[in-house]
N, C-alpha and C. Protein backbone atom coordinates (compact mmCIF):
# COMPACT_ATOMS: atom_id res chain seq x y z
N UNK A 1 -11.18 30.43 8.40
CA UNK A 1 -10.46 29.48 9.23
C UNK A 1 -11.33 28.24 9.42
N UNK A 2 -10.91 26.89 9.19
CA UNK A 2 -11.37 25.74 9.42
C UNK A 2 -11.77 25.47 10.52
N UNK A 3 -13.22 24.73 10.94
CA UNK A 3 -13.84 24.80 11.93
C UNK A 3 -13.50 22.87 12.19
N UNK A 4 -12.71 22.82 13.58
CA UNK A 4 -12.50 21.41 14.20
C UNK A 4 -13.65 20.93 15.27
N UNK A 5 -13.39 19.37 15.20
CA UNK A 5 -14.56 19.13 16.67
C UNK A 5 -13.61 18.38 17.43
N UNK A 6 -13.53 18.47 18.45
CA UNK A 6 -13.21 17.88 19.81
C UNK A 6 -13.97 16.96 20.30
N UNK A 7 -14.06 15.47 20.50
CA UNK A 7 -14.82 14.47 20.73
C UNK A 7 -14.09 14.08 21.41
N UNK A 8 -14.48 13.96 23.46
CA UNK A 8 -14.65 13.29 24.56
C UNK A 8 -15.04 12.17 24.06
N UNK A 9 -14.29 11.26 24.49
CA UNK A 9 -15.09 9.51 24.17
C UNK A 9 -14.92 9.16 25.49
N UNK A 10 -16.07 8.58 25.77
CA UNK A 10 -16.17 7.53 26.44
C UNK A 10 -15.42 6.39 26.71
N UNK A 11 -14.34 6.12 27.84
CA UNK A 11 -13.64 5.39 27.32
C UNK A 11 -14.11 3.90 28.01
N UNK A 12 -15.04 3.66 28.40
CA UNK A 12 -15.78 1.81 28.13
C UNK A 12 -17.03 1.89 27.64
N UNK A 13 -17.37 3.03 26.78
CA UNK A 13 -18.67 2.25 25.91
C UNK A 13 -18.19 2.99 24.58
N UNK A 14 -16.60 4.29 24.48
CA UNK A 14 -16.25 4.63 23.23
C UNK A 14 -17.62 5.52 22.17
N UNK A 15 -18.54 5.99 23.06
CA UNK A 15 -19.63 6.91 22.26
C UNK A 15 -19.03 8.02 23.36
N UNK A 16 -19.59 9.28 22.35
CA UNK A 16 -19.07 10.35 22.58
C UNK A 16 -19.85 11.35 23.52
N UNK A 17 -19.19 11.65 24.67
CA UNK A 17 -19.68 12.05 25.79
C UNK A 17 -19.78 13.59 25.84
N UNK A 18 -18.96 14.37 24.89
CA UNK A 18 -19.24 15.68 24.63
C UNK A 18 -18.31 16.15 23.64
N UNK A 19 -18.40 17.25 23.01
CA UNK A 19 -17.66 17.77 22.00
C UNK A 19 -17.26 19.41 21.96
N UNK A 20 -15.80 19.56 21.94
CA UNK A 20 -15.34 21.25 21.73
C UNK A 20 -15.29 21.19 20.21
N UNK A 21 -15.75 22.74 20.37
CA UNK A 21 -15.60 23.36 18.39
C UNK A 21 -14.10 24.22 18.93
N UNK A 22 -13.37 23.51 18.14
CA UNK A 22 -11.85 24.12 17.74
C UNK A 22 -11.63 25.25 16.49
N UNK A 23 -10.88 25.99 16.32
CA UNK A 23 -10.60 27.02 14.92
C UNK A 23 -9.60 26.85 15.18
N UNK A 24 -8.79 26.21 13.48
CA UNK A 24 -7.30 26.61 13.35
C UNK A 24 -7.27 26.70 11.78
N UNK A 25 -5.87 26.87 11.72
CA UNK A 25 -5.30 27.47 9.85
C UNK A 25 -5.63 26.03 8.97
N UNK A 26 -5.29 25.03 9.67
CA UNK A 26 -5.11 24.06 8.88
C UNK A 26 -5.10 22.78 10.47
N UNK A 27 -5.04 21.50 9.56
CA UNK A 27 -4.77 20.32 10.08
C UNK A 27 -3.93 20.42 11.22
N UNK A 28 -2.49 20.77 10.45
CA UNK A 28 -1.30 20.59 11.71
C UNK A 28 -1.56 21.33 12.81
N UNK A 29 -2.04 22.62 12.46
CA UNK A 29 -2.25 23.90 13.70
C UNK A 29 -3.12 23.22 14.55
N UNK A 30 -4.45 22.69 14.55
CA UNK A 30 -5.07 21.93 15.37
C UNK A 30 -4.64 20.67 15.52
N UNK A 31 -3.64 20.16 15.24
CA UNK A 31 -3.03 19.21 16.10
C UNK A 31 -2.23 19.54 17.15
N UNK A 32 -1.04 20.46 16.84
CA UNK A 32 -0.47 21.63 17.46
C UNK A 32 -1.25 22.16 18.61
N UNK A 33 -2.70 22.35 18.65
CA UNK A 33 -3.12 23.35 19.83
C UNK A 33 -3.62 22.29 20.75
N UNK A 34 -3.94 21.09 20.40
CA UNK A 34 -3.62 19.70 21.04
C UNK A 34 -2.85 19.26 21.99
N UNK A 35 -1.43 19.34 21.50
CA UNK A 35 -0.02 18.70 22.00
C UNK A 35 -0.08 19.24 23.38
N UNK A 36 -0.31 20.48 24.20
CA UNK A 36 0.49 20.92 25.32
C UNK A 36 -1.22 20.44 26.35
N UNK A 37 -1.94 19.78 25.85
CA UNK A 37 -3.23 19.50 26.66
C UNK A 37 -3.23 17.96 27.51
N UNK A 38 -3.44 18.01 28.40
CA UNK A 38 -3.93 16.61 28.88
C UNK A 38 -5.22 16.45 28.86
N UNK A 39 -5.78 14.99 28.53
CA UNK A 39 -6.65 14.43 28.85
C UNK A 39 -6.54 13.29 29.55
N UNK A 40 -8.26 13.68 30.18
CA UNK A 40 -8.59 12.53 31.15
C UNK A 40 -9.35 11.19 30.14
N UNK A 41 -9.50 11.29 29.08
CA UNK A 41 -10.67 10.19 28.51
C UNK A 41 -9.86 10.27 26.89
N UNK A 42 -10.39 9.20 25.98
CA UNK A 42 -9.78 9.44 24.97
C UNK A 42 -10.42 10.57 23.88
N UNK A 43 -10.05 11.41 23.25
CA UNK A 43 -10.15 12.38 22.32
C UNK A 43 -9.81 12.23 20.83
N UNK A 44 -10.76 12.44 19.84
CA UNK A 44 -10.37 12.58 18.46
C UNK A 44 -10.78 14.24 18.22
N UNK A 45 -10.26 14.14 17.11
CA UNK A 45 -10.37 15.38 15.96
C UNK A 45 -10.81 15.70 14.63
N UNK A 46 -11.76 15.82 14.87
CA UNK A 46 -12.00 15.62 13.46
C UNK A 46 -12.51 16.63 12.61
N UNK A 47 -12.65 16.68 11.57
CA UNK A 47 -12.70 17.96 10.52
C UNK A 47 -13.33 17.44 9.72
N UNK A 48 -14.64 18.16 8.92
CA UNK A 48 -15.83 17.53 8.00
C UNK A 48 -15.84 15.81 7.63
N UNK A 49 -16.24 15.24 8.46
CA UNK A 49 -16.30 13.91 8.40
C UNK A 49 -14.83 12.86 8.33
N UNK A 50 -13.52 13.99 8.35
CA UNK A 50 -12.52 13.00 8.03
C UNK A 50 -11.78 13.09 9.70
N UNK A 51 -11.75 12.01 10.33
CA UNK A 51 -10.74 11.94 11.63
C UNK A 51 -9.06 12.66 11.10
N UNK A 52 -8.70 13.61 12.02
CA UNK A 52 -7.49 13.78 12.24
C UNK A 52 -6.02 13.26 13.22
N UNK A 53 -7.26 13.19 14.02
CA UNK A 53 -6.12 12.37 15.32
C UNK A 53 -7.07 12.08 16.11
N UNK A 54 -6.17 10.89 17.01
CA UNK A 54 -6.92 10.10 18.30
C UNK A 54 -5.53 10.37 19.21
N UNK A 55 -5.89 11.06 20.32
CA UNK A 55 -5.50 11.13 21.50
C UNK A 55 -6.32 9.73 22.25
N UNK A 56 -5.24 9.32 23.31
CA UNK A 56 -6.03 7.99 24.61
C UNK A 56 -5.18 8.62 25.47
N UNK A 57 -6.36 8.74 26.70
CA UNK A 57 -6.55 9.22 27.80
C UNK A 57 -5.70 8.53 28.76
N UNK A 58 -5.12 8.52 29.86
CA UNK A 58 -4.45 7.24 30.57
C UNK A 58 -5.31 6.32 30.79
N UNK A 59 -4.54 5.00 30.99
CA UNK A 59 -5.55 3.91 31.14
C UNK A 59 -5.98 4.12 32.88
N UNK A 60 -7.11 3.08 32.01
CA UNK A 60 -7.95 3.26 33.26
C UNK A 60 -8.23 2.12 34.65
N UNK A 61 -7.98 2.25 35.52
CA UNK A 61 -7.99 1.27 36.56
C UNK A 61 -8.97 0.23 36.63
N UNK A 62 -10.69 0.82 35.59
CA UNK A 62 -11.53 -0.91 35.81
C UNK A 62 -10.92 -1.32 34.72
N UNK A 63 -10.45 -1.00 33.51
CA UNK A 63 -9.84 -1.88 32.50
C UNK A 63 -8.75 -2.41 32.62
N UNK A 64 -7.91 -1.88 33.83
CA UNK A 64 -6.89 -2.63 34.38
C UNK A 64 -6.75 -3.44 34.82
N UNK A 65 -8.02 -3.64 35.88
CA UNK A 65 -8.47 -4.59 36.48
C UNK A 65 -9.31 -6.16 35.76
N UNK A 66 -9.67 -5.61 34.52
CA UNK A 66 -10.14 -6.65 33.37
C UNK A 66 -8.94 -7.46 32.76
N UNK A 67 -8.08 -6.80 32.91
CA UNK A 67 -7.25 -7.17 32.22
C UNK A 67 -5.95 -8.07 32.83
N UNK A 68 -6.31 -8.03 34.25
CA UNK A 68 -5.41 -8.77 35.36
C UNK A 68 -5.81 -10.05 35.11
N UNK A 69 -4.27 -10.91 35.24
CA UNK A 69 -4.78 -12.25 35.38
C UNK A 69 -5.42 -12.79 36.00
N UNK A 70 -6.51 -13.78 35.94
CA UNK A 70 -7.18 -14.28 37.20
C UNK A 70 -5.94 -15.11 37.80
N UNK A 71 -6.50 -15.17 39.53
CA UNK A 71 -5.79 -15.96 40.83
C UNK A 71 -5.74 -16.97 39.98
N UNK A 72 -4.88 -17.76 40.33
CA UNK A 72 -4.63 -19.63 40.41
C UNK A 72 -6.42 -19.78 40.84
N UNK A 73 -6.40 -21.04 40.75
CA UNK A 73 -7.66 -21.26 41.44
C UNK A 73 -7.24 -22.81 42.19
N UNK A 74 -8.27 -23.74 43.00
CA UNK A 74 -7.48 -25.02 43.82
C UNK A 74 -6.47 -25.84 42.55
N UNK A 75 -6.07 -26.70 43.23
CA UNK A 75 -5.75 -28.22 41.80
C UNK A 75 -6.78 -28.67 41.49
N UNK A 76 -7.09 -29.34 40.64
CA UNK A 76 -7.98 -29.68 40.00
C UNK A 76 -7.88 -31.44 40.69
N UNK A 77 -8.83 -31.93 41.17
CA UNK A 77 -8.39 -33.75 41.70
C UNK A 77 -9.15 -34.56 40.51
């Protein structure tokens, strides 16, 4: 049986914060044992050097906050 990795990313510096060893038949099956999971951070999958999938975590409230428009600011005279 094919041995998967589970990679926690970091989701504002995107390096990998920890990793599960997965076993399934194939590709789809470990995508499959995937689907009914939530995550908090974003997650890939990967299998001898080739990525299978990227799971993203919900977004996150300081990148939400980056991403807000700034206030008006005065008029300009």
């Amino acid at each position: 049986m094919p041995n998967y990795r589970l990679y926690y990313m970091n989701p504002v510096s995107g390096h990998i914060d920890r990793q599960e060893l997965l076993h399934a038949g194939d590709d789809v099956a470990a995508v499959h044992m995937l689907q009914g999971r939530a995550f908090d951070v974003p997650v890939e999958l990967w299998r001898e050097g080739r990525k299978i999938s990227r799971q993203d975590g919900p977004p996150s409230p300081f990148l939400e906050l980056l991403l807000e428009p700034a206030a008006p600011g005065p008029p300009a005279e």
